[in-house]
C-alpha atoms as a PDB file:
ATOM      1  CA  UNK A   1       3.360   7.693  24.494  1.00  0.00           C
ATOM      2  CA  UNK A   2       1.618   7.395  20.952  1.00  0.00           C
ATOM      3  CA  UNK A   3      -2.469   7.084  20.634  1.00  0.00           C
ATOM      4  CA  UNK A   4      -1.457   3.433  19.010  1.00  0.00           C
ATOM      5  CA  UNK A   5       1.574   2.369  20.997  1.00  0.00           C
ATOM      6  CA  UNK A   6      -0.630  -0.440  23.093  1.00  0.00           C
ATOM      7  CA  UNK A   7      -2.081  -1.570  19.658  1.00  0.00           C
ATOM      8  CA  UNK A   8       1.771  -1.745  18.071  1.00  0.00           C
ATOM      9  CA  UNK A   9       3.045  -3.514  21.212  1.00  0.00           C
ATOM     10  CA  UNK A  10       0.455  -6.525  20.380  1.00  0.00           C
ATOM     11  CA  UNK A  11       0.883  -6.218  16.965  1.00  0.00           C
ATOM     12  CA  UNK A  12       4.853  -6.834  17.154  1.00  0.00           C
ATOM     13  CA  UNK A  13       4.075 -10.413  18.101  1.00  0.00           C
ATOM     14  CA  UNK A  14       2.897 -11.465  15.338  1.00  0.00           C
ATOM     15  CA  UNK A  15       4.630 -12.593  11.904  1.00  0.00           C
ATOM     16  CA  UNK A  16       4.564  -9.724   9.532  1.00  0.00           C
ATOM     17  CA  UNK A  17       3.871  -9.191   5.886  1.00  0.00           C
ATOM     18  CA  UNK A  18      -0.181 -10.515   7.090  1.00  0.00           C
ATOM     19  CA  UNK A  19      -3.419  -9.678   6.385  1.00  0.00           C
ATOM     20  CA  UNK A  20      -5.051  -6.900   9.032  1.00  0.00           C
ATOM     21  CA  UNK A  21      -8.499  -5.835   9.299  1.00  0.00           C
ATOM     22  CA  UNK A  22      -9.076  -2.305   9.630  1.00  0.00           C
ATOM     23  CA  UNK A  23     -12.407  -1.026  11.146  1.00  0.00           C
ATOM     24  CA  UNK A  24     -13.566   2.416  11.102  1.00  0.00           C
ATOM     25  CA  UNK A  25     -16.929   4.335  12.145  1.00  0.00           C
ATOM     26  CA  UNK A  26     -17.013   7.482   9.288  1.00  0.00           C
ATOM     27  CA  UNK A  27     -19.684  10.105   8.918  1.00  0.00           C
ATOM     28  CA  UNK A  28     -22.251   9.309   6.019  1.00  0.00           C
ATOM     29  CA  UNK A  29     -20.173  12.086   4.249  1.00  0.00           C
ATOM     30  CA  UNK A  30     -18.983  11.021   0.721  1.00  0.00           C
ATOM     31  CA  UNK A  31     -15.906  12.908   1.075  1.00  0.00           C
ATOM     32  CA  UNK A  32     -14.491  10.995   4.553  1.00  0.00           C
ATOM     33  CA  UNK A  33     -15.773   7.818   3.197  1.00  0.00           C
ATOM     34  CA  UNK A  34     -13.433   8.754   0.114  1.00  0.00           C
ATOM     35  CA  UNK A  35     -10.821   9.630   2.205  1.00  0.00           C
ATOM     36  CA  UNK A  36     -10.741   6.891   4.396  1.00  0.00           C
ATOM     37  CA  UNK A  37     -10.631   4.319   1.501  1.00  0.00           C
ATOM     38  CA  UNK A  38      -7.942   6.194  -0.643  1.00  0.00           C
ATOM     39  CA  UNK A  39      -5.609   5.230   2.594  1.00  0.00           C
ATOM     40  CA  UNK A  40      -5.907   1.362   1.319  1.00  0.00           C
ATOM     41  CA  UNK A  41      -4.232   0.092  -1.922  1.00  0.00           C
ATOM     42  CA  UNK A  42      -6.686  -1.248  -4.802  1.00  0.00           C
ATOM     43  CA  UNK A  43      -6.257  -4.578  -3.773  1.00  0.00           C
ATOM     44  CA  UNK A  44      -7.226  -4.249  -0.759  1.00  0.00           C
ATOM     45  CA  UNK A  45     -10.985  -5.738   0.159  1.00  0.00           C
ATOM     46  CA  UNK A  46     -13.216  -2.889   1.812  1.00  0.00           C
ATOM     47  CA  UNK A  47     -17.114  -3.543   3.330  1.00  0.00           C
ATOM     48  CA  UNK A  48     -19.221  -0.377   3.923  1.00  0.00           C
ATOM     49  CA  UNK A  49     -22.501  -0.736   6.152  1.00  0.00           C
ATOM     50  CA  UNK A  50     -24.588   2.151   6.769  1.00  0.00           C
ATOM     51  CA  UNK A  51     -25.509   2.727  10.513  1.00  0.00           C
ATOM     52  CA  UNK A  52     -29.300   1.950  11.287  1.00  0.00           C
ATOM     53  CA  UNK A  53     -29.966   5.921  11.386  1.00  0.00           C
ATOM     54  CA  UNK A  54     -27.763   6.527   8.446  1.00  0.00           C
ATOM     55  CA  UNK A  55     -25.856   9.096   9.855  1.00  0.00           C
ATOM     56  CA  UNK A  56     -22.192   6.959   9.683  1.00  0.00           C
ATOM     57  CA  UNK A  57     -20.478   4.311   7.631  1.00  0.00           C
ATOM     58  CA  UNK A  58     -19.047   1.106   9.058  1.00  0.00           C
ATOM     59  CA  UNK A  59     -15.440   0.548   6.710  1.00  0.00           C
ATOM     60  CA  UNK A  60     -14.238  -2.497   7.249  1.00  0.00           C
ATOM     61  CA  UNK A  61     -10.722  -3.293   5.093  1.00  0.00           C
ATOM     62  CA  UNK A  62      -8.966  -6.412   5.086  1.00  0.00           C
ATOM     63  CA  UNK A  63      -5.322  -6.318   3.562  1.00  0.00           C
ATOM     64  CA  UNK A  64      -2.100  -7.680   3.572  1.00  0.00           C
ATOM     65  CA  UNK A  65       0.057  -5.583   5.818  1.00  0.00           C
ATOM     66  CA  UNK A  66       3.914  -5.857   5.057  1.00  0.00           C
ATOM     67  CA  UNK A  67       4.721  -4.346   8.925  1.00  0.00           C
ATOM     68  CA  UNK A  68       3.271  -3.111  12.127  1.00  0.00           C
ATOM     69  CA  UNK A  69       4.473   0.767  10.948  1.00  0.00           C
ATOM     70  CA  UNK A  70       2.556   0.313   8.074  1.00  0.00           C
ATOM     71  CA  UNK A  71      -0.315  -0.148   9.985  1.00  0.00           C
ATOM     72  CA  UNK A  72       0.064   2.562  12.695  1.00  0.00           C
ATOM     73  CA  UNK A  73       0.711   4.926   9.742  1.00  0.00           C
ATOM     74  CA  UNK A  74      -2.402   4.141   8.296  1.00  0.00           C
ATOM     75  CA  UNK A  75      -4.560   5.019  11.834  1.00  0.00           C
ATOM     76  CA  UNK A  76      -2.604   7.536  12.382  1.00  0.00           C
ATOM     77  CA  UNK A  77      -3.796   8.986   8.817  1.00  0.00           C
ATOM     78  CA  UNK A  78      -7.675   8.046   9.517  1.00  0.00           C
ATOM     79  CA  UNK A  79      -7.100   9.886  13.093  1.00  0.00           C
ATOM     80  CA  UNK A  80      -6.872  13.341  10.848  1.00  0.00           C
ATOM     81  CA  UNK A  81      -9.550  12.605   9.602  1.00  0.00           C
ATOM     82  CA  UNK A  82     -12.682  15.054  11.117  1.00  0.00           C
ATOM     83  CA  UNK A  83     -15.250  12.609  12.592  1.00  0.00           C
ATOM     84  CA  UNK A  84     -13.150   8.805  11.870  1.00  0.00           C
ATOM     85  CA  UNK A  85     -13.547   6.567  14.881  1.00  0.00           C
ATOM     86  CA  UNK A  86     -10.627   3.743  14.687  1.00  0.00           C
ATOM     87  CA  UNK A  87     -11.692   1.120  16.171  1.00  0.00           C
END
């Protein structure tokens, strides 16, 4: 069983191409925050909030997702990532 196979399973039910909001927890490292957002096309809409300490990055991305693989591909790119927290 996959890391993301209970996420999939819900996301199945719904209609697909849709718009999907993506929320991740990064280190306040330049380089993960630019990796995290080179995942997303430039369309895409992406919020960044620093944590209260400033040690991590809330990413928030909202865009339109043409399948649930597309999705699960994209997690399962931030999950390489040293330090990304999918949420």
């Amino acid at each position: 069983m996959g890391t993301f196979d209970k996420l999939q399973e819900q996301l199945l039910l719904q209609e697909w191409p849709n718009i999907y909001l993506f929320k991740f927890i990064v280190p306040n490292d330049n380089e993960k925050i630019a990796m995290v957002n080179s995942l997303f096309d430039e369309n895409c809409e992406i919020t960044m909030y620093p944590s209260s300490k400033g040690n991590y990055m809330s990413i928030t991305v909202k865009e339109v997702m043409l399948s649930v693989n597309d999705i699960i591909e994209i997690y399962n790119k931030a999950a390489q990532i040293k330090g990304v927290i999918t949420l």
